[in-house]
N, C-alpha and C. Protein backbone atom coordinates (compact mmCIF):
# COMPACT_ATOMS: atom_id res chain seq x y z
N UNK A 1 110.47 112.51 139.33
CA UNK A 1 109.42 111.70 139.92
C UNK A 1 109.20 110.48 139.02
N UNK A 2 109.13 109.01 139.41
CA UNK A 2 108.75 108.09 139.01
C UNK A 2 107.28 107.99 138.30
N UNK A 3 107.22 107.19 137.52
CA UNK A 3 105.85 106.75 137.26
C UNK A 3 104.78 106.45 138.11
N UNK A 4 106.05 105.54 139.24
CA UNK A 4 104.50 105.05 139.91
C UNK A 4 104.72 105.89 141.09
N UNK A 5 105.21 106.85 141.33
CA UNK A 5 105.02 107.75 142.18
C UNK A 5 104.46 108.73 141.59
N UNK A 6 103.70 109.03 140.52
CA UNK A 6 102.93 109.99 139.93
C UNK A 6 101.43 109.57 140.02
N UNK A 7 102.08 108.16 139.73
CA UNK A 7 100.31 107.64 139.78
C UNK A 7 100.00 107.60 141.35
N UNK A 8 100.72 107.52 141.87
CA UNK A 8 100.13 107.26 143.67
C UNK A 8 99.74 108.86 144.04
N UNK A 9 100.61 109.55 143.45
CA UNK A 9 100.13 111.22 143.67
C UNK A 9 99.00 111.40 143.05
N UNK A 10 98.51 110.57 141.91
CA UNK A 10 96.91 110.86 141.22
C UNK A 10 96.11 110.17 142.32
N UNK A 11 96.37 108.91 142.32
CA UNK A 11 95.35 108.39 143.81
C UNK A 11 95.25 109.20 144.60
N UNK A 12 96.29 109.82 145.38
CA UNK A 12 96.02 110.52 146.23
C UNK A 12 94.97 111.76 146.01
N UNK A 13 95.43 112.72 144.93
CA UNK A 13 94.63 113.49 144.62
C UNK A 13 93.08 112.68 144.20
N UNK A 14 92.86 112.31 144.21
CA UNK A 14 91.32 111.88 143.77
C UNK A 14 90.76 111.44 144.78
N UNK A 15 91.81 110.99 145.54
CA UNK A 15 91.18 110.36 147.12
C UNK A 15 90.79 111.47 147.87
N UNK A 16 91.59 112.63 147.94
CA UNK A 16 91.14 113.79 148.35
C UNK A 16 89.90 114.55 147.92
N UNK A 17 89.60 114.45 146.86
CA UNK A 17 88.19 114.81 146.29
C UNK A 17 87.24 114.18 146.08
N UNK A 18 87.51 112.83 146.76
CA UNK A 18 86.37 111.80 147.53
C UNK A 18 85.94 111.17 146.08
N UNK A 19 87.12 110.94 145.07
CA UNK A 19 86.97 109.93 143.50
C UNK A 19 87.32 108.62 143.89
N UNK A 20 86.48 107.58 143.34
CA UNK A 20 86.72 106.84 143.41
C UNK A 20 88.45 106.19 142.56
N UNK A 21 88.66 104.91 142.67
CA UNK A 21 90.17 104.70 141.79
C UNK A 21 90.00 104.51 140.41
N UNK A 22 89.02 104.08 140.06
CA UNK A 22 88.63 104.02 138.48
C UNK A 22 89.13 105.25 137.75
N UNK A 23 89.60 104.95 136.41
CA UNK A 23 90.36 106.13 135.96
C UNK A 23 89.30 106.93 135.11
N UNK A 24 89.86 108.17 135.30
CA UNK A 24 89.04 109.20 134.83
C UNK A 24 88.75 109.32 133.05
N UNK A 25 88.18 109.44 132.83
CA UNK A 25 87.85 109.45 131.53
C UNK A 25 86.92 110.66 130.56
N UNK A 26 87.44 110.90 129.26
CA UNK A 26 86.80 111.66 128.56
C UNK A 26 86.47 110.77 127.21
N UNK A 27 84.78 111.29 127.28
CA UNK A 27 83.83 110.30 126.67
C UNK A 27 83.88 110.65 125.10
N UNK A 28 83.82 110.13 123.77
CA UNK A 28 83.07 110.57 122.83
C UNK A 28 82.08 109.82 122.61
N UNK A 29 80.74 109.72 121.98
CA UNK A 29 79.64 108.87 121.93
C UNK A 29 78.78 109.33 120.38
N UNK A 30 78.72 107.78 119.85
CA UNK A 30 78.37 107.98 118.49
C UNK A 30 78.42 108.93 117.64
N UNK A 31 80.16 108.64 117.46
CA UNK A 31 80.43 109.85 116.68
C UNK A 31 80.23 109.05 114.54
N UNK A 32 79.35 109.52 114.11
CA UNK A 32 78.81 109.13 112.91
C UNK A 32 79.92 109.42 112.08
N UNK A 33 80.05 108.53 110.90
CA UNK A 33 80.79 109.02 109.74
C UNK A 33 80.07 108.07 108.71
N UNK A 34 80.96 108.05 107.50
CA UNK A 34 80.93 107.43 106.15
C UNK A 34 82.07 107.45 105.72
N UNK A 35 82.61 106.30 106.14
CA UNK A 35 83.88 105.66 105.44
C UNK A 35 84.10 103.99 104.56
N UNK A 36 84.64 103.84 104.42
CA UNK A 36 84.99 102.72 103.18
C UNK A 36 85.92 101.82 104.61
N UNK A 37 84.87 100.64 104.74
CA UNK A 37 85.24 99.67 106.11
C UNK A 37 84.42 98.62 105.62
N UNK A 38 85.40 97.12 105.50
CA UNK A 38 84.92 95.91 105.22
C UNK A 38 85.23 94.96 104.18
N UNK A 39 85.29 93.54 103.96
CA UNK A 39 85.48 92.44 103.03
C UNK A 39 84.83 92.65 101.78
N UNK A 40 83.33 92.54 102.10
CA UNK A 40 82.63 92.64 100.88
C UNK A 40 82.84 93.67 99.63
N UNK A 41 83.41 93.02 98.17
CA UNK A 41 82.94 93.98 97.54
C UNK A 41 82.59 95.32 97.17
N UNK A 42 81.02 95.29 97.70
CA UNK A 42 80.89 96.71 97.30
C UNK A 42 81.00 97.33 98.75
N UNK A 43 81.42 97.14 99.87
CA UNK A 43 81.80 97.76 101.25
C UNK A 43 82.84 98.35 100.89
N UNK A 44 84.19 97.55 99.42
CA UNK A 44 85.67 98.47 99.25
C UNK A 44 85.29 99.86 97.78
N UNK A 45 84.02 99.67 97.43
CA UNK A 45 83.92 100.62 96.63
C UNK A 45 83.05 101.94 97.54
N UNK A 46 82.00 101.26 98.53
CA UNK A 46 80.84 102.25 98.33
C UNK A 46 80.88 102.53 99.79
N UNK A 47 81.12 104.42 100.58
CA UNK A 47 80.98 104.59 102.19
C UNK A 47 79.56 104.14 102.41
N UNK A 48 80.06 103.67 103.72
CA UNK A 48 79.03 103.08 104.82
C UNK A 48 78.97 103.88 105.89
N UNK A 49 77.70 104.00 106.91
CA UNK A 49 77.37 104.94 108.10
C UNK A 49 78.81 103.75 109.02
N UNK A 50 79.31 104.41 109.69
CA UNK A 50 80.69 103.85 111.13
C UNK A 50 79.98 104.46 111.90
N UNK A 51 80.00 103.85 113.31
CA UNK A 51 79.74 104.88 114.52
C UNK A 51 80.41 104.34 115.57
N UNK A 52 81.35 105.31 116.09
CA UNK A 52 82.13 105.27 116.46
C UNK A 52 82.50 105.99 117.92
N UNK A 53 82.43 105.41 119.19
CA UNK A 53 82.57 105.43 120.50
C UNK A 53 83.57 105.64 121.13
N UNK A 54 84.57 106.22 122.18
CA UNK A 54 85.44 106.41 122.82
C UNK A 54 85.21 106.92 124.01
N UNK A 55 86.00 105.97 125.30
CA UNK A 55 86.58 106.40 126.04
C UNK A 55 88.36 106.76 126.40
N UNK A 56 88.44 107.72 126.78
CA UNK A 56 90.26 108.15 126.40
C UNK A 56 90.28 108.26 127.98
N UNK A 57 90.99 107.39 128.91
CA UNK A 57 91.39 107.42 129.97
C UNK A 57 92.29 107.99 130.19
N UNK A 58 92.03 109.27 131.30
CA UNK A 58 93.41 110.21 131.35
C UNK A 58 93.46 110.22 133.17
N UNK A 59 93.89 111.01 133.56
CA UNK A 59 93.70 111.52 135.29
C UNK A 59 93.45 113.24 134.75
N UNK A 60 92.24 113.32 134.98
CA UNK A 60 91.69 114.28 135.27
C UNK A 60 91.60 115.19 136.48
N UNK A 61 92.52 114.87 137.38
CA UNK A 61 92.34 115.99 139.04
C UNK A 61 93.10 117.02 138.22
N UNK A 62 93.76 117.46 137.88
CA UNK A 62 94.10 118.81 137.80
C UNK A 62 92.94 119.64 136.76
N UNK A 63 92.00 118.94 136.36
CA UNK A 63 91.10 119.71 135.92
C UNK A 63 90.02 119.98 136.11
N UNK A 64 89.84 119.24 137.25
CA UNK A 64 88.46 119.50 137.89
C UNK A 64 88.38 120.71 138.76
N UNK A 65 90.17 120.91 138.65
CA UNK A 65 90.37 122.47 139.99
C UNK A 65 91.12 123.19 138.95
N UNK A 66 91.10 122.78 137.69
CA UNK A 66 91.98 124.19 136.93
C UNK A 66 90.89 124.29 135.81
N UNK A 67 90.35 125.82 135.38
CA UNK A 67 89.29 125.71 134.27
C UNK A 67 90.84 125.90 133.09
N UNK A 68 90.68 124.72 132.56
CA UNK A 68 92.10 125.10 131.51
C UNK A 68 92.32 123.63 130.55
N UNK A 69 92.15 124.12 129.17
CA UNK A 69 91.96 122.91 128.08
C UNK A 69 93.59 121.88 128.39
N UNK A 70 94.76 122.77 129.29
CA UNK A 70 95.80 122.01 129.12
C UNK A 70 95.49 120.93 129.99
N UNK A 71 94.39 120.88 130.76
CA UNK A 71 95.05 120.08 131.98
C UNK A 71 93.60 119.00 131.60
N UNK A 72 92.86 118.68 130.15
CA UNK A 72 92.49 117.66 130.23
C UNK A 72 93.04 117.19 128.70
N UNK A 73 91.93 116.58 127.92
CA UNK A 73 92.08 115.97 126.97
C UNK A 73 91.49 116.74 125.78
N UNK A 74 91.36 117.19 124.59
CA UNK A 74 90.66 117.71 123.92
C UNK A 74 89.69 117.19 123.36
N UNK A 75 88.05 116.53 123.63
CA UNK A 75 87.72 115.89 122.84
C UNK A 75 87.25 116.04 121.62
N UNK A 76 87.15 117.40 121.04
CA UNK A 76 87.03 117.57 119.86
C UNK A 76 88.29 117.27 118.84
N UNK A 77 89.68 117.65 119.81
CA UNK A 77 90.23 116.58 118.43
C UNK A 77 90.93 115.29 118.45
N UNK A 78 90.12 114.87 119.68
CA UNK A 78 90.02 113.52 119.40
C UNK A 78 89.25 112.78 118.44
N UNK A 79 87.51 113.86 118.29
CA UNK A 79 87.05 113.19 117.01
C UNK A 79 87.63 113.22 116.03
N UNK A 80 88.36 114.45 115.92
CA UNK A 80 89.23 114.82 114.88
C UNK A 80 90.04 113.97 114.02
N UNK A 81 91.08 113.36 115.03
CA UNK A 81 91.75 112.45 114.81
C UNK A 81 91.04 110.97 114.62
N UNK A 82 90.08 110.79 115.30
CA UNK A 82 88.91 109.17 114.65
C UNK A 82 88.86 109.53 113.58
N UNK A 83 88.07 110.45 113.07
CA UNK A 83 87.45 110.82 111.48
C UNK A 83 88.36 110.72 110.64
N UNK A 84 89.52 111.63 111.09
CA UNK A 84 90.33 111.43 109.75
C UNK A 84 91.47 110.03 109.26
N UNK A 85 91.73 109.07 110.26
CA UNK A 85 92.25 108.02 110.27
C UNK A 85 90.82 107.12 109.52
N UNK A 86 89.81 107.54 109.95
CA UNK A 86 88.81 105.81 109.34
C UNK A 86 88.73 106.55 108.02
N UNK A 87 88.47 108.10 107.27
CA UNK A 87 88.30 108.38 106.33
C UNK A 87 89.53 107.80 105.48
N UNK A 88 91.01 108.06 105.91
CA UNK A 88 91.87 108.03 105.39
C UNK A 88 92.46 106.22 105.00
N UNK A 89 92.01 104.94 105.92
CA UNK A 89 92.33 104.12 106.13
C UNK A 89 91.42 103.05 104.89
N UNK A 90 90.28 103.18 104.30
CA UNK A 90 89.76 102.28 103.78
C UNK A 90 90.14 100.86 104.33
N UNK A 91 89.73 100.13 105.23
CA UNK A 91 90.43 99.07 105.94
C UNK A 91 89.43 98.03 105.55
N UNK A 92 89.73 97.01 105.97
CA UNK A 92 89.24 95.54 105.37
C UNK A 92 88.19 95.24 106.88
N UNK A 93 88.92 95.41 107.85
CA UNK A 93 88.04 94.84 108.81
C UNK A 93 88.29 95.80 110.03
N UNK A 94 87.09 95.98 111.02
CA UNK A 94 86.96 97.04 111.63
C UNK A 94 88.09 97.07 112.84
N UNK A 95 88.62 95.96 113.19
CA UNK A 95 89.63 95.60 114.00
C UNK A 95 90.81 96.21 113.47
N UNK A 96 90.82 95.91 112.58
CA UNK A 96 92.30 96.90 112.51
C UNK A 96 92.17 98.14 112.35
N UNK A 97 91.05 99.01 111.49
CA UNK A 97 90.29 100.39 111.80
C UNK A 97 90.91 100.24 113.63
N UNK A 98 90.58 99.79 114.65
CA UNK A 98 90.19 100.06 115.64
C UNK A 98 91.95 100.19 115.88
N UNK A 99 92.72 99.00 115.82
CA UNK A 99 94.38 99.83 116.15
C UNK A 99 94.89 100.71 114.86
N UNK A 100 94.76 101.34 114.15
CA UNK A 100 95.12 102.59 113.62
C UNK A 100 94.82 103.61 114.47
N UNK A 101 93.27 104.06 114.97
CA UNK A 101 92.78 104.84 115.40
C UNK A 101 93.55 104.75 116.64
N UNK A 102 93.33 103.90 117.67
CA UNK A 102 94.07 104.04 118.93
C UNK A 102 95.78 104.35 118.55
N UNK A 103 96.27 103.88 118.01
CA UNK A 103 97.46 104.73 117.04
C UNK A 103 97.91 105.79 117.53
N UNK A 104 97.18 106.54 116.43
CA UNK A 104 96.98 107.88 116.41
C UNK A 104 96.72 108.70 117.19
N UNK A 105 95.81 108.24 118.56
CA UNK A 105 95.45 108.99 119.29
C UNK A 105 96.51 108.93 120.31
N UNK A 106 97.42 107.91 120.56
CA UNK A 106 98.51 107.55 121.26
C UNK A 106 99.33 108.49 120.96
N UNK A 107 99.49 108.68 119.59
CA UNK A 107 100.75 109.71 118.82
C UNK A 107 100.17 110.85 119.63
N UNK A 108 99.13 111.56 119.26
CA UNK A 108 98.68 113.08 119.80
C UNK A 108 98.83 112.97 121.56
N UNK A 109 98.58 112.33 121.91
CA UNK A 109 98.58 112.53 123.51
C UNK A 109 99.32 112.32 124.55
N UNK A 110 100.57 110.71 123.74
CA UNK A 110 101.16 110.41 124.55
C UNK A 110 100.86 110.11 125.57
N UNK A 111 101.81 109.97 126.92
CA UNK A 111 101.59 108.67 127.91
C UNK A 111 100.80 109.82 128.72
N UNK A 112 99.90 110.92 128.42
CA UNK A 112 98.33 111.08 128.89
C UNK A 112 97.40 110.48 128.69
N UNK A 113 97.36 109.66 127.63
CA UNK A 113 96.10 108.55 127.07
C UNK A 113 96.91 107.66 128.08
N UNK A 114 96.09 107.42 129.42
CA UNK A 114 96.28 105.84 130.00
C UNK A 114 95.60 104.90 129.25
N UNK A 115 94.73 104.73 128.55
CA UNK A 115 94.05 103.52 128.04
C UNK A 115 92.65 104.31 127.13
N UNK A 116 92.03 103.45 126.67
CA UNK A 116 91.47 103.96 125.63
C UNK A 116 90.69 102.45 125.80
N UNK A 117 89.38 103.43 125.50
CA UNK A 117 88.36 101.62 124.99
C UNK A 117 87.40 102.33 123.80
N UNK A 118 87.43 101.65 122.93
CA UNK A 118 87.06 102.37 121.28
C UNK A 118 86.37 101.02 120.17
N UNK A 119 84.81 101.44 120.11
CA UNK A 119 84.07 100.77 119.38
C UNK A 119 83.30 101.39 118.34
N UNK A 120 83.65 100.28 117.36
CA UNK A 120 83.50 100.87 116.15
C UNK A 120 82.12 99.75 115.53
N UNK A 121 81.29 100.82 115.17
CA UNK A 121 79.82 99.82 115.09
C UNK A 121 79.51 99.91 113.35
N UNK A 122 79.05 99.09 112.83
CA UNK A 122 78.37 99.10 111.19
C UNK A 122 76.81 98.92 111.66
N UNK A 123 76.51 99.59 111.59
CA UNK A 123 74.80 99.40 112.07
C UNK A 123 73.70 99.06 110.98
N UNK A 124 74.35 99.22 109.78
CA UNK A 124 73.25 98.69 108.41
C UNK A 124 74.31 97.74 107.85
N UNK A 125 74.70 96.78 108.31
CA UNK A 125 75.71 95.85 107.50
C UNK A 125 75.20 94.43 107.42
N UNK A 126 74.60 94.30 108.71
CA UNK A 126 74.22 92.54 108.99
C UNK A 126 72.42 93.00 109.26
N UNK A 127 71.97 92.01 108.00
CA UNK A 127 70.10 91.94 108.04
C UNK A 127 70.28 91.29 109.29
N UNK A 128 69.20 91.83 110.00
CA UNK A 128 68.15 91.47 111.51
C UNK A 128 68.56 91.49 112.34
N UNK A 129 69.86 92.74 112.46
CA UNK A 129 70.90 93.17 113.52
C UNK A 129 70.52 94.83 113.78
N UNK A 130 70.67 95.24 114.94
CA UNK A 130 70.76 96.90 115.16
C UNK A 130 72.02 96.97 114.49
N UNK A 131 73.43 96.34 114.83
CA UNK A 131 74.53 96.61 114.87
C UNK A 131 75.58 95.10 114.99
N UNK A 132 76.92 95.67 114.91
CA UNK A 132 77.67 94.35 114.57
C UNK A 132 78.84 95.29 114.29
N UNK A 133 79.94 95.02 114.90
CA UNK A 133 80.96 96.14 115.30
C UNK A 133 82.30 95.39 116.09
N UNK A 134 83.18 95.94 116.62
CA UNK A 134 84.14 95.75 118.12
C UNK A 134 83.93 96.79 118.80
N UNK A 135 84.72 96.05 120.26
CA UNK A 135 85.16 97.09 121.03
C UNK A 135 86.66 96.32 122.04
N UNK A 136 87.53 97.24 121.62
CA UNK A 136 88.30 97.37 121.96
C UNK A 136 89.12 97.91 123.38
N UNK A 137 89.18 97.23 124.52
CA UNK A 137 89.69 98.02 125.47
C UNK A 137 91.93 98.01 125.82
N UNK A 138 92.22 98.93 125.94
CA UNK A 138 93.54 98.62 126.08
C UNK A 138 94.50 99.56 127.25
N UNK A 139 94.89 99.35 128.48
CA UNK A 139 95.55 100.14 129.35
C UNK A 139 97.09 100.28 129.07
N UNK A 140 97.67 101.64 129.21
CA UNK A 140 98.64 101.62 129.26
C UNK A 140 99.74 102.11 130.29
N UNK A 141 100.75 101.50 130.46
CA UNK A 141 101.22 101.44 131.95
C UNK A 141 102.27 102.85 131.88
N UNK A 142 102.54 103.59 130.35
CA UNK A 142 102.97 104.89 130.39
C UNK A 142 103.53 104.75 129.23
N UNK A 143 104.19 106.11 128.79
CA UNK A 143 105.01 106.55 127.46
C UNK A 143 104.51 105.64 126.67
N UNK A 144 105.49 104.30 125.88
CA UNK A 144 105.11 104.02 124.14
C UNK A 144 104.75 102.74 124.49
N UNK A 145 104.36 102.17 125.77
CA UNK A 145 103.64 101.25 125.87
C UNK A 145 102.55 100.25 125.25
């Protein structure tokens, strides 16, 4: 079976269960850490609070009718895999934090991650700001795309 005859078989299936075409997604939401992210100084010596957001776009119909961890995404180690890439990365600027992480999560999932949108926030970095961060959105059309 083709690609895009897989994906027309996901339309279909979702059309059947009255889903709209927007792709299905598994959420993570402010997932907190303390990692070493940023230009300044003491940002490359001293962890800072990250908080850190994901959507991992997959096609989810076979799991809305199968109770079974194979047939979605895992999101616990998806945090898994955030945490230990920003711990492990000490990076200069959160943008590139942001393609490591999508990376990685590409490596674990393969052309099941259709796309991924992943923001990465410093929320005590900039005086008279909540926050000051990216976000990153990126689709992929299959395999190493």
């Amino acid at each position: 079976m083709t690609a895009d005859m897989k994906a027309e078989t996901a339309a279909e299936s979702r059309a059947d269960l009255g889903l709209a075409a927007e792709p299905d997604a598994v959420i993570i939401r402010d997932l907190t850490l303390n990692c070493i992210l940023g230009i300044l100084p003491e940002e490359r010596v001293n962890p800072q609070r990250v908080i850190c957001s994901a959507e991992l776009y997959t096609d989810l119909s076979r799991a809305l009718t199968h109770d079974d961890i194979a047939e979605t995404m895992n999101y616990a180690r998806a945090a898994e895999i955030i945490s230990a890439v920003a711990g492990a990365q000490k990076a200069g600027t959160a943008e590139y934090l942001t393609g490591r992480i999508i990376a990685a999560l590409r490596e674990e999932f393969g052309a099941r991650l259709q796309g991924i949108q992943l923001e990465i926030r410093k929320p005590d970095i900039l005086p008279g700001t909540t926050v000051a961060g990216v976000r990153v959105k990126r689709m992929f059309r299959g395999g190493n795309d």
